[in-house]
Protein backbone atom coordinates (compact mmCIF):
# COMPACT_ATOMS: atom_id res chain seq x y z
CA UNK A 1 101.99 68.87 102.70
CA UNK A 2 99.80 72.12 103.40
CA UNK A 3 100.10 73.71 100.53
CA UNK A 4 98.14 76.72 101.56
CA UNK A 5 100.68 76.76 104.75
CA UNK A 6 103.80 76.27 102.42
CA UNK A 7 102.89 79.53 100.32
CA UNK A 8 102.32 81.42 103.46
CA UNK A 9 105.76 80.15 104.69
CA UNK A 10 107.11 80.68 101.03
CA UNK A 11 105.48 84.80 101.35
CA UNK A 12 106.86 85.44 104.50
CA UNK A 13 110.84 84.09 103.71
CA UNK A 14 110.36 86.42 100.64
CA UNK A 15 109.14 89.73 102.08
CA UNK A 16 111.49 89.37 105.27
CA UNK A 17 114.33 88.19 103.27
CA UNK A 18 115.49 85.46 104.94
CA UNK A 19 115.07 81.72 106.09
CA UNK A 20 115.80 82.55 110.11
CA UNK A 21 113.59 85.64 110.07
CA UNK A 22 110.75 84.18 108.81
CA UNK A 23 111.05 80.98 111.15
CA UNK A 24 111.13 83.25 114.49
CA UNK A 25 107.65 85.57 112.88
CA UNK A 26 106.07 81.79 112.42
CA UNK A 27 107.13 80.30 115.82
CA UNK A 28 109.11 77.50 113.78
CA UNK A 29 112.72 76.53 113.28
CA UNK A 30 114.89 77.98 110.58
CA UNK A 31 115.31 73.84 109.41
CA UNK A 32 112.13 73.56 108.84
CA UNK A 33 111.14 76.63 107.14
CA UNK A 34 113.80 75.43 104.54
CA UNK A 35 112.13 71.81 104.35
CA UNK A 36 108.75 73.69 103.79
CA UNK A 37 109.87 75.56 100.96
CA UNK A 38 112.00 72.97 99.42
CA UNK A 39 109.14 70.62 99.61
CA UNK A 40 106.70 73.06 97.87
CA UNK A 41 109.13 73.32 95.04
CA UNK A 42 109.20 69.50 94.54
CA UNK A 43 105.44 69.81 94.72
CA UNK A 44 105.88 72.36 91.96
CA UNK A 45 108.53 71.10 90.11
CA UNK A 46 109.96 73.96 89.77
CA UNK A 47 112.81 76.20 91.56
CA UNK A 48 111.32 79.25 93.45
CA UNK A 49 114.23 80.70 95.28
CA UNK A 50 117.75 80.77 94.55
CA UNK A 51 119.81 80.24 97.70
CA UNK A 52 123.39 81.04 98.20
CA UNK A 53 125.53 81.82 101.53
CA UNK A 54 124.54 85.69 101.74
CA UNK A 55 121.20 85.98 100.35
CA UNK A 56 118.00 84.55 99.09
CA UNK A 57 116.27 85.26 95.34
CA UNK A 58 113.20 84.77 93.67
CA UNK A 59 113.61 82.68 90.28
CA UNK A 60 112.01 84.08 87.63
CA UNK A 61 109.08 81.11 88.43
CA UNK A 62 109.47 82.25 91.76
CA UNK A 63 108.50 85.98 91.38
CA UNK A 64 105.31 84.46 89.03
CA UNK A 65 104.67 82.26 91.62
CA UNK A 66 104.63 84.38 94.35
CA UNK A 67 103.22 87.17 92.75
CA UNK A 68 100.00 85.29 92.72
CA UNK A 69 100.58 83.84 95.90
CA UNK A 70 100.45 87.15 98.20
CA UNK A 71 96.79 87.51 96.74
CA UNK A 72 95.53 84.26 97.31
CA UNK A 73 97.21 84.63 100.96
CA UNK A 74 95.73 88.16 101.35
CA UNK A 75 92.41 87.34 100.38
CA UNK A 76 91.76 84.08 102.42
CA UNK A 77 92.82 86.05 105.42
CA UNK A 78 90.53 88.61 104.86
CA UNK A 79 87.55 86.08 104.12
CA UNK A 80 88.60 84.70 107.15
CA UNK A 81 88.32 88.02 108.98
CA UNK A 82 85.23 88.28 108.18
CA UNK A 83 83.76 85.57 109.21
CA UNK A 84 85.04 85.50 112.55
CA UNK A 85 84.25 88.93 113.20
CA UNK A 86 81.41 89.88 110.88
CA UNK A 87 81.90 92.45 107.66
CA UNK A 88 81.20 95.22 109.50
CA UNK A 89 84.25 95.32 112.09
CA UNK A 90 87.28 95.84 110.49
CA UNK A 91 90.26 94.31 111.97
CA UNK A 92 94.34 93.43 110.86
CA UNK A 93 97.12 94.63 109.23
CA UNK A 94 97.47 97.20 106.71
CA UNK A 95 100.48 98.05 104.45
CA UNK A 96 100.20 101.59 103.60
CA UNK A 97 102.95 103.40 101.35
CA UNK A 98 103.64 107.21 100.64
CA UNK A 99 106.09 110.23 100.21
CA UNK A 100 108.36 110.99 103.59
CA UNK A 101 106.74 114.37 103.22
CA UNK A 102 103.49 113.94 102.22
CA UNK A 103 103.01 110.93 104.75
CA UNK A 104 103.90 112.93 107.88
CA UNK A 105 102.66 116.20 106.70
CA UNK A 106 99.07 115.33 104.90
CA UNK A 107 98.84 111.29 105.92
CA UNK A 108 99.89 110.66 109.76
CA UNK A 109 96.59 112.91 110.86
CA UNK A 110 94.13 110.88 108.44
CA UNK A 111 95.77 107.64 110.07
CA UNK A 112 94.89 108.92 113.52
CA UNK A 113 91.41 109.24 113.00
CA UNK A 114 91.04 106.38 110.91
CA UNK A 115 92.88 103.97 113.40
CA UNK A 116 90.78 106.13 116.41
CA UNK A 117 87.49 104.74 114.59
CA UNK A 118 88.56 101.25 114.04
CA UNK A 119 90.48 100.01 116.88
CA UNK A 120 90.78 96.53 115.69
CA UNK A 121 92.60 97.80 112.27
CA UNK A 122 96.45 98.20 112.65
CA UNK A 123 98.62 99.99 109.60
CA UNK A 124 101.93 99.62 109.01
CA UNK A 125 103.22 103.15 107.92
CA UNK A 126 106.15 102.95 104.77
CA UNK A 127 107.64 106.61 103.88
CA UNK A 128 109.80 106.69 101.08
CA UNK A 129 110.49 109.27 98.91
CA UNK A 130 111.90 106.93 96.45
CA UNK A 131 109.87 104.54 93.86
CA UNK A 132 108.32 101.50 96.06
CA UNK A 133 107.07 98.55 94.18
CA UNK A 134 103.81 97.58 95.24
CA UNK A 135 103.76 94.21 94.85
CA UNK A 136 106.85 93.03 96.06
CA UNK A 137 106.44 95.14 99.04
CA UNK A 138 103.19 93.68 100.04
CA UNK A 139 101.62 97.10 99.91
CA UNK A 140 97.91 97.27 100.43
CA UNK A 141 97.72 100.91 99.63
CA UNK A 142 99.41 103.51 98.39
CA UNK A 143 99.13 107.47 97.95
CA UNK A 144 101.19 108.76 95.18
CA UNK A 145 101.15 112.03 93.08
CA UNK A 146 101.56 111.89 89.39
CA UNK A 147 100.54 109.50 86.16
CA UNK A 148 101.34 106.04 87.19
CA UNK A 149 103.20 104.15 84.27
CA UNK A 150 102.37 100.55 85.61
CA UNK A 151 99.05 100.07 83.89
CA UNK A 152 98.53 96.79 86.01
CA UNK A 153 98.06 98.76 89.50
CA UNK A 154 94.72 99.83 90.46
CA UNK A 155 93.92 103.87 90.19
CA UNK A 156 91.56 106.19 91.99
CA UNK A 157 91.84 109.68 91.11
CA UNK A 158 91.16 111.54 94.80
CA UNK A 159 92.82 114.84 93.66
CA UNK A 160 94.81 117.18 91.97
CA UNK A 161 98.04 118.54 93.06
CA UNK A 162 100.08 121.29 91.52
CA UNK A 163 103.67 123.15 92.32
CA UNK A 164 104.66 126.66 91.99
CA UNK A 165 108.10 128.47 92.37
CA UNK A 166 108.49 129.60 95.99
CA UNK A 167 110.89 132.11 97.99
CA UNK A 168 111.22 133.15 101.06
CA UNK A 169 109.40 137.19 101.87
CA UNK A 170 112.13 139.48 101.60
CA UNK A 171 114.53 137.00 99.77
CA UNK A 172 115.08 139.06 96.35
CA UNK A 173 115.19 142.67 98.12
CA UNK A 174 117.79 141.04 100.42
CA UNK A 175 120.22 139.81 97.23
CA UNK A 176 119.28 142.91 95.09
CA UNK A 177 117.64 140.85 92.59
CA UNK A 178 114.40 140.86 90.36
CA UNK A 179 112.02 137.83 90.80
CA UNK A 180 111.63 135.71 87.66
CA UNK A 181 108.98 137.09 85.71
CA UNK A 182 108.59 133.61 83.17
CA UNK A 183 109.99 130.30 83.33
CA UNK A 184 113.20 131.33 80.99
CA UNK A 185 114.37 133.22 83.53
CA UNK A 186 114.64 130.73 86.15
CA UNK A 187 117.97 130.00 84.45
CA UNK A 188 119.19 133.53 86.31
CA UNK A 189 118.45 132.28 90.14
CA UNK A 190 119.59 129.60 92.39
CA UNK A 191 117.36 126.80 92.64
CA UNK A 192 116.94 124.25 95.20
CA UNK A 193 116.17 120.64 93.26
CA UNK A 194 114.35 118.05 94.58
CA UNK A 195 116.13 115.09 93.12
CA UNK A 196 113.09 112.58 93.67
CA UNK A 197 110.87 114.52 91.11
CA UNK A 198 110.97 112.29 88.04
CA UNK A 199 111.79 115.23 85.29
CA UNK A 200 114.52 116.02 87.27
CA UNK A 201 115.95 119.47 87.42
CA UNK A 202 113.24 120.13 84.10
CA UNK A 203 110.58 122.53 85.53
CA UNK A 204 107.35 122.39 83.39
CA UNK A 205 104.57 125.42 83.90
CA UNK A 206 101.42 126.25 82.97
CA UNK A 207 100.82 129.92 81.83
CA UNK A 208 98.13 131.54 83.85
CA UNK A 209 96.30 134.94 84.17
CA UNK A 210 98.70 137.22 83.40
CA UNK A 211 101.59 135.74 82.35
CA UNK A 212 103.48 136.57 78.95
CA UNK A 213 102.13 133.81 77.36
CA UNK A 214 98.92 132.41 75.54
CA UNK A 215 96.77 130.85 79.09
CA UNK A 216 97.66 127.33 79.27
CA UNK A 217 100.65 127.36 77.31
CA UNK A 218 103.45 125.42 78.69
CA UNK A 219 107.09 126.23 78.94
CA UNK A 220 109.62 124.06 80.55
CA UNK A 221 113.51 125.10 81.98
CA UNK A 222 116.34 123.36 83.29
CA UNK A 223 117.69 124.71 86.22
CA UNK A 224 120.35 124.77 88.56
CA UNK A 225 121.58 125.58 91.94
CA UNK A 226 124.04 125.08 94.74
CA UNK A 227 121.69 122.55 96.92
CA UNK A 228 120.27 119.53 95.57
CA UNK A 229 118.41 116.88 98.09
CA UNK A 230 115.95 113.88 98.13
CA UNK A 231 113.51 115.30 101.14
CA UNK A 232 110.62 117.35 100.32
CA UNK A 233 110.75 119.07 103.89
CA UNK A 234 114.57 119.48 103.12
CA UNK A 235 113.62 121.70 100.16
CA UNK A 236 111.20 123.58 102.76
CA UNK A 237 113.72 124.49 105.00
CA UNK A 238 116.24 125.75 102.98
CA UNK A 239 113.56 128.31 101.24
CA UNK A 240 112.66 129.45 104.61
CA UNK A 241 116.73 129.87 105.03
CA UNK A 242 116.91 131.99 102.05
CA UNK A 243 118.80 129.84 100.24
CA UNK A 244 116.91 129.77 96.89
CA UNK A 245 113.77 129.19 94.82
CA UNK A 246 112.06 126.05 94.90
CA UNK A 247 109.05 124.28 92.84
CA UNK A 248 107.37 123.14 95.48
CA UNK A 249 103.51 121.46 95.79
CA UNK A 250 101.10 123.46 97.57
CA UNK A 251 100.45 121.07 100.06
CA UNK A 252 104.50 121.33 101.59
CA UNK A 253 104.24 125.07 102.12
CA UNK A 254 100.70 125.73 102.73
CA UNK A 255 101.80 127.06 106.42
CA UNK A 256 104.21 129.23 105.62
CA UNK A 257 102.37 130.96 102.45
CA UNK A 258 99.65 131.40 104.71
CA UNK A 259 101.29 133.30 107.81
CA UNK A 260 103.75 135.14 105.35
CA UNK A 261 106.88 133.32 105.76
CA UNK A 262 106.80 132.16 102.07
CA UNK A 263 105.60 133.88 99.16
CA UNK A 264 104.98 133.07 95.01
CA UNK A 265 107.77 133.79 93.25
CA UNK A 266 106.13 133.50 89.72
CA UNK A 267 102.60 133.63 90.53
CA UNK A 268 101.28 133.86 86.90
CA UNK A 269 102.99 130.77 86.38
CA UNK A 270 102.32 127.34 87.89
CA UNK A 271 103.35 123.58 87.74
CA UNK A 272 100.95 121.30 85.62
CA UNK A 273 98.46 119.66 87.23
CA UNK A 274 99.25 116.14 88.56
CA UNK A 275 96.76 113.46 90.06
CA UNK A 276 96.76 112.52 93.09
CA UNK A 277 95.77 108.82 93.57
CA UNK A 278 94.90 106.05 96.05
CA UNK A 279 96.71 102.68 93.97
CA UNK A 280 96.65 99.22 95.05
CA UNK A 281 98.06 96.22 93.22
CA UNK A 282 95.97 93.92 91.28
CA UNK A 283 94.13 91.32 92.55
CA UNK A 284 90.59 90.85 91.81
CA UNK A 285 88.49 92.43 95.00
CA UNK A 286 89.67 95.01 97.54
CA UNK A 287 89.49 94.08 100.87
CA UNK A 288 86.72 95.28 103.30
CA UNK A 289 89.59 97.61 105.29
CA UNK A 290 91.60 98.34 102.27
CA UNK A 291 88.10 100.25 101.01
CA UNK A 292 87.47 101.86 104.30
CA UNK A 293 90.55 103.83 104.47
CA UNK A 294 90.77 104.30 100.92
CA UNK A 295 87.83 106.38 101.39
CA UNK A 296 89.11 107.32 104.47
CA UNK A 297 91.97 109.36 102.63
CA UNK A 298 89.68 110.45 99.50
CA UNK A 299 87.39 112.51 102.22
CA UNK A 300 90.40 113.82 103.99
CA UNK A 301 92.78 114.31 100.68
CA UNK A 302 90.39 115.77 98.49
């Protein structure tokens, strides 16, 4: 038995989910993908995946096992790579993760030019506004805004992103209303929630120049409204539609504050500053292309 071949097989099965899908990706037979991982397992002695008529799932050997596995994989490839093509041309696959938003707003123009300078490099774009894990996803790379809480993934600090309350020009002379002038008075307007932000419907702020408050004080507020959604562009539109007040990062409304459309709402108050990070999952060296457009996106993000 291969057994470098049998963990590739065994990789593959897991990250497309199925016997029959990973056969027709490897050119093989569905029969004898099974045989290939059943024979690893006797290798092993141990059961990796746990079979039944609708799906397949790891065992919790299996998800150690394989784990381990995509990083052995990942790095022979690349060792490969660059051998037959020298360590200077970059070339394959990349996995790259981000926000919906974010990735087609701030990310699809860096991948342009990145993929216009290395031809031979190909990236494989997943936008989800929802959590991703890294590892099971066979991400190489990820962008993501905010303290990371699994201390096992590897950080680089590229930036600094903060959110502020935003309306659209005109919106509070056109309901007769006062804008908010601190954080407590959110409470009094409709709000427009982005559900994927991890504290919720909790707004936190920073006091700035100006405000009521001590600078740098913070002061958080539930609030409420009569839209709620997952997309960060979602939130966008519906500002520009006058339908509310939104905390929204810079980086989503940057247009539209510029030309006018959207103005601070509160601007002695802002959202905290939050990271912004390139993470990867562990493994113990970084490929050659996973570096280049890591610093790539640090140049472009920063």
């Amino acid at each position: 038995m291969d057994r470098l071949q049998s963990m590739q097989t065994l990789v593959r099965v897991v990250e497309l989910g199925s016997f029959s899908a990973a056969a027709r990706e490897l050119g093989s037979t569905q029969s004898a993908v099974s045989k290939q991982v059943a024979a690893l397992e006797k290798a092993l002695g141990a059961q990796l995946l746990a079979r039944s008529t609708r799906a397949l799932r790891l065992t919790e050997a299996g998800e150690r096992y394989v784990e381990q596995a995509r990083r052995l994989v990942a790095e022979i490839a690349e060792a490969e790579s660059e051998l037959r093509d020298g360590e200077h041309r970059l070339q394959g696959w990349l996995r790259v993760a981000a926000s919906g938003s974010f990735g087609r707003l701030k990310l699809m123009p860096l991948v342009q030019s990145f993929l216009a300078a290395h031809p031979g490099v190909k990236i494989d774009l997943r936008l989800n506004d929802g959590f991703i894990d890294l590892v099971e996803q066979g991400i190489d790379l990820a962008v993501r805004i905010g303290e990371q809480p699994d201390s096992s993934l590897v950080a680089r600090r590229i930036g600094t992103v903060r959110r502020a309350v935003v309306a659209r020009r005109g919106y509070f002379e056109q309901r007769g209303i006062a804008p908010p002038a601190d954080p407590a008075a959110l409470q009094q307007h409709d709000c427009i929630v982005y559900s994927e932000l991890r504290s919720g419907p909790v707004w936190t702020f920073e006091a700035g120049p100006g405000a009521d408050a001590p600078p740098g004080s913070l002061a958080s507020v539930r609030v409420a409204g009569s839209l709620r959604t997952n997309s960060g562009e979602a939130v966008r539109e519906a500002v520009l539609a006058g339908m509310g007040l939104a905390y929204a990062p810079h980086w989503l409304v940057e247009k539209e504050l510029a030309s006018g459309e959207i103005e601070l709402a509160m601007p002695h108050w802002q959202g905290q500053a939050l990271p912004m990070q390139l993470v990867s999952p562990p493994q113990r060296r970084l490929s050659g292309k996973v570096k280049a457009l890591g610093d790539h996106l640090a140049a472009g993000l920063a």
